[in-house]
C-alpha atoms as a PDB file:
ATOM      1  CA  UNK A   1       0.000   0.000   0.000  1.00  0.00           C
ATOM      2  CA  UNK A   2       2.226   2.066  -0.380  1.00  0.00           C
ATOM      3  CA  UNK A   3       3.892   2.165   2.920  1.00  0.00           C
ATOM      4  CA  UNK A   4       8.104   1.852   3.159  1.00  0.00           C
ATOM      5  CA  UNK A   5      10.147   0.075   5.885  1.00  0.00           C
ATOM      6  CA  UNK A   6      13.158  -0.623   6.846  1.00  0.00           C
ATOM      7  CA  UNK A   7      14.468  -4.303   7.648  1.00  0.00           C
ATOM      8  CA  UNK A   8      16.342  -4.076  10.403  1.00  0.00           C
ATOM      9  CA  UNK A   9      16.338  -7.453  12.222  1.00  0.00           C
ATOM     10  CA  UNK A  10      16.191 -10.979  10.376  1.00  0.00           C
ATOM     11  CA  UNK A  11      15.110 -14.340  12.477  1.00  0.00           C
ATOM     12  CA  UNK A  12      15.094 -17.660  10.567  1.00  0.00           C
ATOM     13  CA  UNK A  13      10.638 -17.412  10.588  1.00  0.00           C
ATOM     14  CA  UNK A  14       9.946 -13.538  11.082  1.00  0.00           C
ATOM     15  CA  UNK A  15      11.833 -10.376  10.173  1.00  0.00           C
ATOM     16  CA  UNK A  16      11.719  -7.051  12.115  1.00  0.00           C
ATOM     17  CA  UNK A  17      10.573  -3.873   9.826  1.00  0.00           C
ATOM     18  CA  UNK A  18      11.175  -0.360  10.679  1.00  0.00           C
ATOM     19  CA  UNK A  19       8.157   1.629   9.343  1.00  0.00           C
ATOM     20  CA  UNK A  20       9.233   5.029   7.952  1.00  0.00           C
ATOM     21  CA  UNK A  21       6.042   6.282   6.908  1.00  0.00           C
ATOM     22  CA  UNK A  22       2.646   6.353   8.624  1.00  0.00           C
ATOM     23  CA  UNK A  23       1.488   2.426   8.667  1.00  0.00           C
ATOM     24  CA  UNK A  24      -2.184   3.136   9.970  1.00  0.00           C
ATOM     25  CA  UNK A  25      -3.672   1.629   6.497  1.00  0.00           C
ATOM     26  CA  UNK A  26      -1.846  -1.827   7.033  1.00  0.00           C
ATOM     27  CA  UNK A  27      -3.703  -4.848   8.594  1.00  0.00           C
ATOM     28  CA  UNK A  28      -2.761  -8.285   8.893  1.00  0.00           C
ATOM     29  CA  UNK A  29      -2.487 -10.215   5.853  1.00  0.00           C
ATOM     30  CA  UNK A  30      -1.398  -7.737   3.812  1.00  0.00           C
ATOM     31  CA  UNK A  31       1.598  -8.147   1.517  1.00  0.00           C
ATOM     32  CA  UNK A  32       4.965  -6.732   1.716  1.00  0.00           C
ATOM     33  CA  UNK A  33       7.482  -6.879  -1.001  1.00  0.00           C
ATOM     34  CA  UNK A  34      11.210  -6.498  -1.046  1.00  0.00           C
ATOM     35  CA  UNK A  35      12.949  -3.555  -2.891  1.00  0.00           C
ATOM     36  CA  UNK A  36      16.335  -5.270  -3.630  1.00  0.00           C
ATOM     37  CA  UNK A  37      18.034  -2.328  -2.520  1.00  0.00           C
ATOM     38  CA  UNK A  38      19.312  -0.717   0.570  1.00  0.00           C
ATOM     39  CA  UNK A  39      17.940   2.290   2.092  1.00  0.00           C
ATOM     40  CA  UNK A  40      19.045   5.138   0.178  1.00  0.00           C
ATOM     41  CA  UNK A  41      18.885   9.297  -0.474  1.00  0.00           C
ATOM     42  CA  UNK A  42      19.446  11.111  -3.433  1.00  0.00           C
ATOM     43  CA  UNK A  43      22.482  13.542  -3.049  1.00  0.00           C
ATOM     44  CA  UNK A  44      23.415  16.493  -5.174  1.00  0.00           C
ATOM     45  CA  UNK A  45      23.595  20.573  -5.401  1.00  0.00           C
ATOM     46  CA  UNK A  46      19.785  19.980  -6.659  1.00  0.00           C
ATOM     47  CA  UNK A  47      19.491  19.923  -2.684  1.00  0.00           C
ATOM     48  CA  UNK A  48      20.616  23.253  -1.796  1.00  0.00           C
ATOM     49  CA  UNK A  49      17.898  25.570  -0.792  1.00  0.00           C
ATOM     50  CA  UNK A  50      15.446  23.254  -0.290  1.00  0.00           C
ATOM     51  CA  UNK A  51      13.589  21.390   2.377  1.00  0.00           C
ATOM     52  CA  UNK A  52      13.186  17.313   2.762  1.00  0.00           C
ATOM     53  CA  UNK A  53      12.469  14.697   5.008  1.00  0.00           C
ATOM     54  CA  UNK A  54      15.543  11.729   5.375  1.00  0.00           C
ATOM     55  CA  UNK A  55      13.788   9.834   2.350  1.00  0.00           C
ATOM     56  CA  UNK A  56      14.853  13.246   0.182  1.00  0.00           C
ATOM     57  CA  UNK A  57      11.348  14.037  -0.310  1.00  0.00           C
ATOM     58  CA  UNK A  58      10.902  17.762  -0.774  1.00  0.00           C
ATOM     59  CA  UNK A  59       8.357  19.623   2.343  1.00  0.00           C
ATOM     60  CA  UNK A  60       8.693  22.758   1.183  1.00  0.00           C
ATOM     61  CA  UNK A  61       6.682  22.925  -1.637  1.00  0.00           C
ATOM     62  CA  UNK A  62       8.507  23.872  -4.152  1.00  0.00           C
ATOM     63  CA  UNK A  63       8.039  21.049  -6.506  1.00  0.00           C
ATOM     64  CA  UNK A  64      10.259  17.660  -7.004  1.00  0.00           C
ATOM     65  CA  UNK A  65      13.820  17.492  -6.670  1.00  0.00           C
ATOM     66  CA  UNK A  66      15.470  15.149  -9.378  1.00  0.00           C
ATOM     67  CA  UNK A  67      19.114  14.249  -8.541  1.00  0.00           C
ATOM     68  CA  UNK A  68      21.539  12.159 -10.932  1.00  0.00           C
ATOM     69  CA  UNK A  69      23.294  10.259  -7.481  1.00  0.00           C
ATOM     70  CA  UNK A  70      22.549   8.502  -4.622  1.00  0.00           C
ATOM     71  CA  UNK A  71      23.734   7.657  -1.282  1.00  0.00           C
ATOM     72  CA  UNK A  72      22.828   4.901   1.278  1.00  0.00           C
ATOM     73  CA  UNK A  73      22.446   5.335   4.693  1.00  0.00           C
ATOM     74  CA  UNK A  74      24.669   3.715   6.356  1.00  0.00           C
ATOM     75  CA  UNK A  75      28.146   2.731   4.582  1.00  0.00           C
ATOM     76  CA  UNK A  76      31.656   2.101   6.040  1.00  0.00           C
ATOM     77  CA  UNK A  77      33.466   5.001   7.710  1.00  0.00           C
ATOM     78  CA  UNK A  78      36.958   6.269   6.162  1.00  0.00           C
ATOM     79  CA  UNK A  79      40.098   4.604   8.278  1.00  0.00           C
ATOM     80  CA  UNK A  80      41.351   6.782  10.406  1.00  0.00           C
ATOM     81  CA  UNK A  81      44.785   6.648   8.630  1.00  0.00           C
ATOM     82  CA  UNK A  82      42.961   8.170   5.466  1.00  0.00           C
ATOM     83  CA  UNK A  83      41.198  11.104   6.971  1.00  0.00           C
ATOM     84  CA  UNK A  84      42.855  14.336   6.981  1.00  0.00           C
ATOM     85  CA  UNK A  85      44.400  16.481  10.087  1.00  0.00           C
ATOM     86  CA  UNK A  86      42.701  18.805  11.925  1.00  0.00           C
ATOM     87  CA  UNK A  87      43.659  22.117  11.203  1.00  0.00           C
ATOM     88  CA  UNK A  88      41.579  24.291   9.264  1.00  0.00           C
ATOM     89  CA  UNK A  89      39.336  26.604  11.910  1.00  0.00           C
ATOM     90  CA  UNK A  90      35.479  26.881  11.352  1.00  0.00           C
ATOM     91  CA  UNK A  91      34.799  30.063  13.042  1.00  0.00           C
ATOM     92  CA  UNK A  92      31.261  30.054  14.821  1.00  0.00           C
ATOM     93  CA  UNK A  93      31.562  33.850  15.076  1.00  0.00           C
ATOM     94  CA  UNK A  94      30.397  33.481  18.898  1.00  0.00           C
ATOM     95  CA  UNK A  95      34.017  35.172  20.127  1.00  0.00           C
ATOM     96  CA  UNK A  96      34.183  33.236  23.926  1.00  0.00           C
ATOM     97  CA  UNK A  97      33.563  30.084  21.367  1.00  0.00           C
ATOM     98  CA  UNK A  98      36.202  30.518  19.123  1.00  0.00           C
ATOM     99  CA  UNK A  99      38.988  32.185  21.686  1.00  0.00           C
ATOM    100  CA  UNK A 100      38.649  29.633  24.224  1.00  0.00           C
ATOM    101  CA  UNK A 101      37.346  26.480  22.910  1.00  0.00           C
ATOM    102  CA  UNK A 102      38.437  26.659  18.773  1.00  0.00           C
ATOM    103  CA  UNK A 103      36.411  24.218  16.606  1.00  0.00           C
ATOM    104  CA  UNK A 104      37.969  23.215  13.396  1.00  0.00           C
ATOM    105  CA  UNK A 105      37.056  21.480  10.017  1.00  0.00           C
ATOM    106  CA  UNK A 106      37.035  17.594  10.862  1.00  0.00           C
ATOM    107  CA  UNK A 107      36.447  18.328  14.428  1.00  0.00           C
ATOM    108  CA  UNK A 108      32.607  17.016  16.564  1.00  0.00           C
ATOM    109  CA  UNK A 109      31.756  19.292  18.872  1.00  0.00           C
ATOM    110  CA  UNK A 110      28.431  18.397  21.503  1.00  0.00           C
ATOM    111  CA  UNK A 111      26.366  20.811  22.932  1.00  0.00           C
ATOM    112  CA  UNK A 112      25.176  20.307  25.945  1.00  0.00           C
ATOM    113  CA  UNK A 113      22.371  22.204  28.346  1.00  0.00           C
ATOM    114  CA  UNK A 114      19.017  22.185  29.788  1.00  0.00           C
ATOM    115  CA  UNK A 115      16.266  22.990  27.808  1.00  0.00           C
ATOM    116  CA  UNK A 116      15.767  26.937  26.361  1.00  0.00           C
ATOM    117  CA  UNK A 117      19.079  27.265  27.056  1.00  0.00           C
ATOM    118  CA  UNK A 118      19.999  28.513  23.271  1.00  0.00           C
ATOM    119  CA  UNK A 119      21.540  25.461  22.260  1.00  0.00           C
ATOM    120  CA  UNK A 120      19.997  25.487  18.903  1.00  0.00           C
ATOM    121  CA  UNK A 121      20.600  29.520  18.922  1.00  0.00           C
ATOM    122  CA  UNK A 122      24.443  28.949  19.147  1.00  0.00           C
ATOM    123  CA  UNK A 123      23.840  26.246  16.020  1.00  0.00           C
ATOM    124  CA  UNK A 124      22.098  28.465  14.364  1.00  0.00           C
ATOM    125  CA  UNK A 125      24.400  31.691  14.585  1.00  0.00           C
ATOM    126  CA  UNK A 126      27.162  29.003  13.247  1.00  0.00           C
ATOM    127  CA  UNK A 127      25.601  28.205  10.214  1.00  0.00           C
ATOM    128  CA  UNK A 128      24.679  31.840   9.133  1.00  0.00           C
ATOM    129  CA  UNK A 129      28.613  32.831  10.111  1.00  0.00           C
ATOM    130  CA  UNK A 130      29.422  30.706   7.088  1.00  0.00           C
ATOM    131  CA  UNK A 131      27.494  32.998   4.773  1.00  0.00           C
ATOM    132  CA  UNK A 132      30.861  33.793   2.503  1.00  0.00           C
ATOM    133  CA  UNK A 133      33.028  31.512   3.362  1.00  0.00           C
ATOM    134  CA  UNK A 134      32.031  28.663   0.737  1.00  0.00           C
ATOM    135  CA  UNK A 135      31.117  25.848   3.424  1.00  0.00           C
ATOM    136  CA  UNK A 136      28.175  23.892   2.765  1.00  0.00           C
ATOM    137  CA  UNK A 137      25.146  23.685   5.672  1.00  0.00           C
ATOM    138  CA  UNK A 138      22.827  20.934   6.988  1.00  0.00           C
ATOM    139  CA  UNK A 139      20.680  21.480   9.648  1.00  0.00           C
ATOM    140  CA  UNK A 140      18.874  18.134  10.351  1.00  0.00           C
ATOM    141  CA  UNK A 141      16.261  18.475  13.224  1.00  0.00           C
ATOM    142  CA  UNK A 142      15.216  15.402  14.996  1.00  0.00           C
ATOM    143  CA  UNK A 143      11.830  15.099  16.931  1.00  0.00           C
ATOM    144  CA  UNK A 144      11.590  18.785  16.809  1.00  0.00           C
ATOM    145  CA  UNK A 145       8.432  20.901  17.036  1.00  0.00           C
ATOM    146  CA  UNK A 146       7.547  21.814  13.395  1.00  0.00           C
ATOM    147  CA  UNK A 147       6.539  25.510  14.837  1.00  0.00           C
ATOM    148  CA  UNK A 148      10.365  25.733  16.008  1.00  0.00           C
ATOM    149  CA  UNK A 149      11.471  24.397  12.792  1.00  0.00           C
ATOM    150  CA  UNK A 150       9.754  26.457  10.840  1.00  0.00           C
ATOM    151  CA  UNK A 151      11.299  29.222  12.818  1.00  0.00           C
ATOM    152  CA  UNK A 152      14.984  28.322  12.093  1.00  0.00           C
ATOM    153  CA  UNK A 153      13.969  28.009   8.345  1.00  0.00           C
ATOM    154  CA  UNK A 154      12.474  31.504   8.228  1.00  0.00           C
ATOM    155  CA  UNK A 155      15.855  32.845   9.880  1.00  0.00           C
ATOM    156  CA  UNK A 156      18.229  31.028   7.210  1.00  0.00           C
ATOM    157  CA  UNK A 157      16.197  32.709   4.770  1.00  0.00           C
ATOM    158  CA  UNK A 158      15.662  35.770   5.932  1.00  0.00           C
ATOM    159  CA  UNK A 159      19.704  35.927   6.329  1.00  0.00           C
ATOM    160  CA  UNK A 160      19.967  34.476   2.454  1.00  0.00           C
ATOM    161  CA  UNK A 161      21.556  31.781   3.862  1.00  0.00           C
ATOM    162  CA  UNK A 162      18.742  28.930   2.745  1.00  0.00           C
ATOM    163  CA  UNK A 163      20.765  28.734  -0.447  1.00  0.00           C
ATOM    164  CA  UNK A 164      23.799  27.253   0.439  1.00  0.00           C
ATOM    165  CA  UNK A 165      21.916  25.166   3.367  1.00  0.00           C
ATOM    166  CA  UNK A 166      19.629  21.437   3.305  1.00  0.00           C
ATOM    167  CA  UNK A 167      17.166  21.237   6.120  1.00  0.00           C
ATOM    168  CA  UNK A 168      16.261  17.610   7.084  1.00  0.00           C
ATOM    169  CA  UNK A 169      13.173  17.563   8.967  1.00  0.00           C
ATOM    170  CA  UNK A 170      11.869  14.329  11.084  1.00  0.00           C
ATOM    171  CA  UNK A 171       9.358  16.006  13.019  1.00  0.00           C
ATOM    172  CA  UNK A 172       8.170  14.416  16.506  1.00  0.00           C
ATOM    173  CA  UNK A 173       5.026  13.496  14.508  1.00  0.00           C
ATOM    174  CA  UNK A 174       6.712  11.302  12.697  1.00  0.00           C
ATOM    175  CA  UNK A 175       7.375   7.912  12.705  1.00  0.00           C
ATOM    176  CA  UNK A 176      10.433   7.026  15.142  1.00  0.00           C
ATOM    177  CA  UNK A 177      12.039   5.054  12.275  1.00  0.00           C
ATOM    178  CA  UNK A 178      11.925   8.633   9.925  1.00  0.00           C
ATOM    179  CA  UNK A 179      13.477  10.136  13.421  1.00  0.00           C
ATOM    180  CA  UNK A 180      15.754   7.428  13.709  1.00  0.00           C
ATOM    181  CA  UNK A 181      17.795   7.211  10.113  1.00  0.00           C
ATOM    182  CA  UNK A 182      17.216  11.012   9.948  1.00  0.00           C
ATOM    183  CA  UNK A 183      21.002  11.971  11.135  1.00  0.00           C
ATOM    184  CA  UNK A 184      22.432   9.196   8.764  1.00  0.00           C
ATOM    185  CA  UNK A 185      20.274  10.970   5.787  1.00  0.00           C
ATOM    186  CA  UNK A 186      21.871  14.349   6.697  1.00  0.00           C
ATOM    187  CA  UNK A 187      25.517  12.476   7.190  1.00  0.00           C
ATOM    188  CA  UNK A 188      25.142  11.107   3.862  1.00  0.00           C
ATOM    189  CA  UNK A 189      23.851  14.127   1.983  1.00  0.00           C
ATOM    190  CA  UNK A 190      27.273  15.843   4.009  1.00  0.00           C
ATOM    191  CA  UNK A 191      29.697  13.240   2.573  1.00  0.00           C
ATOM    192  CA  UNK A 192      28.444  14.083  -1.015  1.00  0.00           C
ATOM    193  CA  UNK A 193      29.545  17.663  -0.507  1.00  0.00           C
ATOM    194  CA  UNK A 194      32.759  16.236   1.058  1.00  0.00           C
ATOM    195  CA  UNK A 195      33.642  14.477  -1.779  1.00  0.00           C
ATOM    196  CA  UNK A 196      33.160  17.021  -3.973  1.00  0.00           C
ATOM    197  CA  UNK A 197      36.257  19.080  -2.062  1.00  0.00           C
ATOM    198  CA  UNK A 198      33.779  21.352  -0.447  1.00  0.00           C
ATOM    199  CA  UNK A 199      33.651  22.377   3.865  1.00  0.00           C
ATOM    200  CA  UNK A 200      30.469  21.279   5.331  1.00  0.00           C
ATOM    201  CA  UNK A 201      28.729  21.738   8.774  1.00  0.00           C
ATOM    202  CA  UNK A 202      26.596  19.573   9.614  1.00  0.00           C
ATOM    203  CA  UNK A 203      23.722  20.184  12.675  1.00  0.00           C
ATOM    204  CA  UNK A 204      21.504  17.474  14.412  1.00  0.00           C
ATOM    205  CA  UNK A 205      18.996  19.361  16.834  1.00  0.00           C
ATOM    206  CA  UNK A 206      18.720  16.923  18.902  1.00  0.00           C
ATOM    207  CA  UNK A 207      20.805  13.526  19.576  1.00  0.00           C
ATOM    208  CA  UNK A 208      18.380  13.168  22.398  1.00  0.00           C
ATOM    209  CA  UNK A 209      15.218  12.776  20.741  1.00  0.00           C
ATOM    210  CA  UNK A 210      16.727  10.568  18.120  1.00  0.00           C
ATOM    211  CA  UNK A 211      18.422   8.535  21.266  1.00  0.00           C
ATOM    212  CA  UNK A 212      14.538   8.705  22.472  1.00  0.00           C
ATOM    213  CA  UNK A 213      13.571   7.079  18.971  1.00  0.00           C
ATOM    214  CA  UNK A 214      15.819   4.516  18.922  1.00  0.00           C
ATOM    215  CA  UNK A 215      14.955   3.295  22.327  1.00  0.00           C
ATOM    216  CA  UNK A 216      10.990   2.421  21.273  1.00  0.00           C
ATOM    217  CA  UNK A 217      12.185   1.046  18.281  1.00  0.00           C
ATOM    218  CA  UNK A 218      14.825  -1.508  20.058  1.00  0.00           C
ATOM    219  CA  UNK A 219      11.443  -1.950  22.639  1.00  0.00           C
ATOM    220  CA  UNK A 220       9.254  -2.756  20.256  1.00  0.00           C
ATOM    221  CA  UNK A 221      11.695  -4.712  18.028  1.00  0.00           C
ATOM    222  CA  UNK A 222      13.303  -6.523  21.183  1.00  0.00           C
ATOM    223  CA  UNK A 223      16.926  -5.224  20.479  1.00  0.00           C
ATOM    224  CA  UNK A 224      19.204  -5.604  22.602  1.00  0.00           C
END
């Protein structure tokens, strides 16, 4: 009907899907049919400026986006003897930031706070600090309130920064799969970029929520 999961866990009788879009219209019996291909998002500079969810579908309206590539989701990590040094800064233009606690190009850096403590603020000012220096955005929100979402959208565009940015929205209506491979969609979509020789910053607002989301789905699919 319609509806796409992920296969997550395989038993010698049963196998455990992730659904990634609403499943209310299933009922026993119905059929399910394998796609032959690993989960997957298309990647390319058709992205830039627009709005998706992690399956690459568009949510802002502003018609389909047709890309020649695609990524999966999850695909080995470079050795550690192949990735470059640190050494490049990425300013945040927050000065107590970038005196005392430089981030650079490479680097992860956690925030961490109680709630409204302008966590998402500090991400935020970040990505619109990059607004000439060439480095590719993604801010991928996770669980998020779509009215808060919304808001960080309207500032990246009000700031012209949308165009060089990819917003990848789960929403916490969504399915806790969609919430749950949303960071490896924006990860992916950031490795494109990467390859291409370009800087990119990549934001997931929150880890919590998606840690939240992965906990009902290793619940309900017994996971250890």
């Amino acid at each position: 009907k319609g509806v796409i999961g992920l296969v997550h866990t395989l038993n010698r009788t049963t196998a455990g899907v992730i659904f990634l879009t609403n499943a209310n219209s299933l009922k026993a019996g119905d059929r399910a049919i394998r796609t032959h291909r690993v989960l997957d998002i298309p990647v390319g500079k058709e992205l830039l400026g627009r709005v998706i969810n992690p399956l690459g579908q568009p949510l802002d309206k502003k018609g389909q986006i047709v890309t020649k590539e695609t990524l999966p989701l999850e695909r080995e990590a470079p050795a550690i003897m192949d990735r470059a040094p640190v050494e490049k800064p990425l300013q945040t233009g927050i000065k107590a930031i970038d005196c005392f606690i430089p981030i650079g190009c490479g680097q992860r850096e956690l925030i961490l706070g109680d709630r409204q403590t302008g966590k998402t603020a500090i991400a935020v000012d970040t990505i619109l600090n990059q607004k000439n220096t060439g480095v590719i955005c993604i801010y991928c929100a996770i669980g998020q309130r779509m009215a808060d979402t919304t808001r960080v959208i309207n500032t990246l565009n009000k700031e012209g920064m949308l165009k060089n940015c990819v917003v990848v929205i789960a929403s916490g209506e969504d399915e806790a799969g969609l919430q749950y491979i949303a960071p490896y969609a924006a990860t992916s979509i950031g490795e494109y970029f990467m390859a291409q020789g370009k800087d990119v910053l990549v934001v997931y607002d929150d880890l919590t929520a998606h840690a939240r989301a992965y906990r009902q789905m290793s619940l309900l699919l017994r996971i250890p």
